[in-house]
N, C-alpha and C. Protein backbone atom coordinates (compact mmCIF):
# COMPACT_ATOMS: atom_id res chain seq x y z
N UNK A 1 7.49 -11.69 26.10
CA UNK A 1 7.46 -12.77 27.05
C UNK A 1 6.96 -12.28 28.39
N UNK A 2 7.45 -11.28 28.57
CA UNK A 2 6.75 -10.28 30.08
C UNK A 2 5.29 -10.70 30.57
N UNK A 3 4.47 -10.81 29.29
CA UNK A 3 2.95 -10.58 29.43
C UNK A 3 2.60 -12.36 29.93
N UNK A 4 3.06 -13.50 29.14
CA UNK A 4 3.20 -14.50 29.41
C UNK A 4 3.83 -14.91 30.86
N UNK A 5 4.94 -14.01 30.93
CA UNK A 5 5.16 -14.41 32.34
C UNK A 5 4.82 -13.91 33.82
N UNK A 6 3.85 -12.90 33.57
CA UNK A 6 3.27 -12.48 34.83
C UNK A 6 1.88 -13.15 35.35
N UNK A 7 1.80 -14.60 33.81
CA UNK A 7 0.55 -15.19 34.03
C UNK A 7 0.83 -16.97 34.65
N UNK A 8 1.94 -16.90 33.83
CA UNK A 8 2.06 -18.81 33.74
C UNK A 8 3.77 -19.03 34.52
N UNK A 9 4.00 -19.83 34.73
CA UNK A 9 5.60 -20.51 35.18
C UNK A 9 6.29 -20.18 34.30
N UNK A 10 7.80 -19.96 34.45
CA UNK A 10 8.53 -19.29 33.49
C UNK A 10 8.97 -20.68 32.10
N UNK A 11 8.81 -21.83 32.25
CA UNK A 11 8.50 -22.48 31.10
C UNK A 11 7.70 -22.65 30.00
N UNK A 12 6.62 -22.57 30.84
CA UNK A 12 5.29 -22.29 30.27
C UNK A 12 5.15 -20.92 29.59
N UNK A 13 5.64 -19.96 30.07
CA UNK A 13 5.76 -18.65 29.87
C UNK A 13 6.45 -18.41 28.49
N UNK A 14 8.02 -18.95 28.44
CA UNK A 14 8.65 -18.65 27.35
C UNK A 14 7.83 -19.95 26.23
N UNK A 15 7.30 -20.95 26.41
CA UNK A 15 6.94 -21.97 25.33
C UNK A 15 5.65 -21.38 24.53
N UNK A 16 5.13 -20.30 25.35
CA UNK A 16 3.64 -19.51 24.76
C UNK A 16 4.25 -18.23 24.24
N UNK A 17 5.60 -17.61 24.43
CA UNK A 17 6.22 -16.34 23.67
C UNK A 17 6.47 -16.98 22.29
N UNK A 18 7.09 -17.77 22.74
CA UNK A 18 8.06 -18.40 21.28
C UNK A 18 6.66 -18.62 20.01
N UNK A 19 5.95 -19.62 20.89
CA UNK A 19 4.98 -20.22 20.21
C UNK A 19 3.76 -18.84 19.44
N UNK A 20 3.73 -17.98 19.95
CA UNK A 20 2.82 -16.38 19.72
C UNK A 20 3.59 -15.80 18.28
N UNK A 21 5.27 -16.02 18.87
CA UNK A 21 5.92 -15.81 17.70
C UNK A 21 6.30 -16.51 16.42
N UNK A 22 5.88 -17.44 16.16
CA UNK A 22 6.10 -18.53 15.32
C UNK A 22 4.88 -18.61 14.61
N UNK A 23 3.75 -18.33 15.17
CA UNK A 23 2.55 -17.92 14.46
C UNK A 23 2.69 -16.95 13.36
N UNK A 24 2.76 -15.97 14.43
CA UNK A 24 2.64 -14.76 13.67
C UNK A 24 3.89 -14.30 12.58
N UNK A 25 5.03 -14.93 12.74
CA UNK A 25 5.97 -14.95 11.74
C UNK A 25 5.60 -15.81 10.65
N UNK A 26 4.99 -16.97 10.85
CA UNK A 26 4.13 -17.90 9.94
C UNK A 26 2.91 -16.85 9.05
N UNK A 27 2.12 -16.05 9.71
CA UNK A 27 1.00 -15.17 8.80
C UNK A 27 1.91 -13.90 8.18
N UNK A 28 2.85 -13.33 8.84
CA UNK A 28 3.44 -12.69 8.38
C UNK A 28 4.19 -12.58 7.35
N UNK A 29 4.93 -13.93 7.15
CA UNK A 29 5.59 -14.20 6.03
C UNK A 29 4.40 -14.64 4.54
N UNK A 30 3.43 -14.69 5.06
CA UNK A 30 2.42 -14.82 3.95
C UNK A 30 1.97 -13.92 3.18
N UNK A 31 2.07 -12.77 4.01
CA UNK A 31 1.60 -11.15 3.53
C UNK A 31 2.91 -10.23 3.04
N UNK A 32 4.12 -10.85 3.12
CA UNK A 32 5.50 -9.71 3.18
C UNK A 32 5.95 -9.97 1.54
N UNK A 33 6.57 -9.25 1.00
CA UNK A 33 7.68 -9.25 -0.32
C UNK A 33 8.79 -9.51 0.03
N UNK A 34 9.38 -8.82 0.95
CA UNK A 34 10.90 -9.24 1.86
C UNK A 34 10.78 -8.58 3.19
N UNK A 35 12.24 -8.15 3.67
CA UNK A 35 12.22 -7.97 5.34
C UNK A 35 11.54 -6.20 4.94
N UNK A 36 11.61 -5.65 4.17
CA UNK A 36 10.82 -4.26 4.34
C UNK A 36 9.45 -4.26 4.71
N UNK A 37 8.99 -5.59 4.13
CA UNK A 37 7.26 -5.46 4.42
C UNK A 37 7.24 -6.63 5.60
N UNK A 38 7.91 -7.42 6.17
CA UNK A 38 7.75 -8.53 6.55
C UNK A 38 7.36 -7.34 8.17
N UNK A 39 8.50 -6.83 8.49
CA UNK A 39 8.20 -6.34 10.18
C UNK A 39 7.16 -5.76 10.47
N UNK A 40 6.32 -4.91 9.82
CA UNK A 40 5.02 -4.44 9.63
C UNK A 40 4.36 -5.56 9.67
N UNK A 41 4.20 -6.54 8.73
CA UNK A 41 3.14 -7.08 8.85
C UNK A 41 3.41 -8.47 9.82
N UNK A 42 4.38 -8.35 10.66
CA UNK A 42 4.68 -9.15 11.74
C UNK A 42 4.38 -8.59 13.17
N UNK A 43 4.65 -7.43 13.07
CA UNK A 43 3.88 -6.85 13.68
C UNK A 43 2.50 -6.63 14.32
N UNK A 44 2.19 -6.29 13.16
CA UNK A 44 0.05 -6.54 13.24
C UNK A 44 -0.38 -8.14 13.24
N UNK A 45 0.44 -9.22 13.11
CA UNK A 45 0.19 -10.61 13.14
C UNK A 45 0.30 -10.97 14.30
N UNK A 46 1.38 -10.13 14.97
CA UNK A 46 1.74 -10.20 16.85
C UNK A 46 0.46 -10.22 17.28
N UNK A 47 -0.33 -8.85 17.14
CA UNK A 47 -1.34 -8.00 17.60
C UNK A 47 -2.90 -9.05 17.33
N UNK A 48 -2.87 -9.96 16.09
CA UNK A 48 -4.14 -10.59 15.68
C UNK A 48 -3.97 -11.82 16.64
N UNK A 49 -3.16 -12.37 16.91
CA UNK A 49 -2.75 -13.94 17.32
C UNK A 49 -3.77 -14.26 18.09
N UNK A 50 -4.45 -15.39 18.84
CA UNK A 50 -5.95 -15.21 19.92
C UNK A 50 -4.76 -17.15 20.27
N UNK A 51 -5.85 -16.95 21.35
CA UNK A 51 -5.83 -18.26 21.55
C UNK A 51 -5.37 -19.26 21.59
N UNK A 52 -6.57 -19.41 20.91
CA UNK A 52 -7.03 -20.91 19.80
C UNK A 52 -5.97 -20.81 18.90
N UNK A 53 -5.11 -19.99 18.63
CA UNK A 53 -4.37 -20.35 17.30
C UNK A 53 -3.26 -20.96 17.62
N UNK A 54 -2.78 -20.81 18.99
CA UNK A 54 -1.84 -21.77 19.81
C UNK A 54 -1.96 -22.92 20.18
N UNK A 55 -1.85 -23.70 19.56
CA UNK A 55 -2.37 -25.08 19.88
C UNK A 55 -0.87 -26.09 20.01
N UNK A 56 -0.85 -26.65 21.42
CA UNK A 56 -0.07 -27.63 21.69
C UNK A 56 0.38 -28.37 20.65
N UNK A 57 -0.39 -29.23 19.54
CA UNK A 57 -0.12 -30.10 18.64
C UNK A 57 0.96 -29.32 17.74
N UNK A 58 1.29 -27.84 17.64
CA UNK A 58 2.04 -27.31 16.53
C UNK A 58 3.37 -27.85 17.51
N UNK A 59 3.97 -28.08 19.19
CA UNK A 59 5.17 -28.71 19.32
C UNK A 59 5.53 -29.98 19.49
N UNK A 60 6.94 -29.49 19.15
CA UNK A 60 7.81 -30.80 18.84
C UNK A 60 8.80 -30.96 19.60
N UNK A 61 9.29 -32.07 20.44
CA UNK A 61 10.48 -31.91 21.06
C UNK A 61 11.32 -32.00 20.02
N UNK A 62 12.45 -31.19 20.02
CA UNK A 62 13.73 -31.31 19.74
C UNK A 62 14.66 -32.20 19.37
């Protein structure tokens, strides 16, 4: 969240952490067998994320 928040308002900030992470736990869980392979490849899904793959339309209020 650090990196997000030295750029945007701290709302904005945590709604683009969460959202970075929800991705990449989304590709991650595509590539894993269980939690042994899942953090590795959640990991490197952290690292691929761009953009464009954040797109407003993936939230939902609550």
């Amino acid at each position: 969240m650090g990196g997000y928040a030295a750029v945007a308002e701290p709302f904005e900030a945590a709604l683009a952490a969460l959202m970075h992470f929800a991705v990449a736990g989304e590709r991650a869980a595509l590539h894993s067998a269980g939690p042994g392979s899942f953090v590795p490849a959640f990991v490197d899904a952290l690292a691929l994320v761009q953009p464009e793959d954040m797109d407003l339309a993936r939230v939902r209020r609550a």
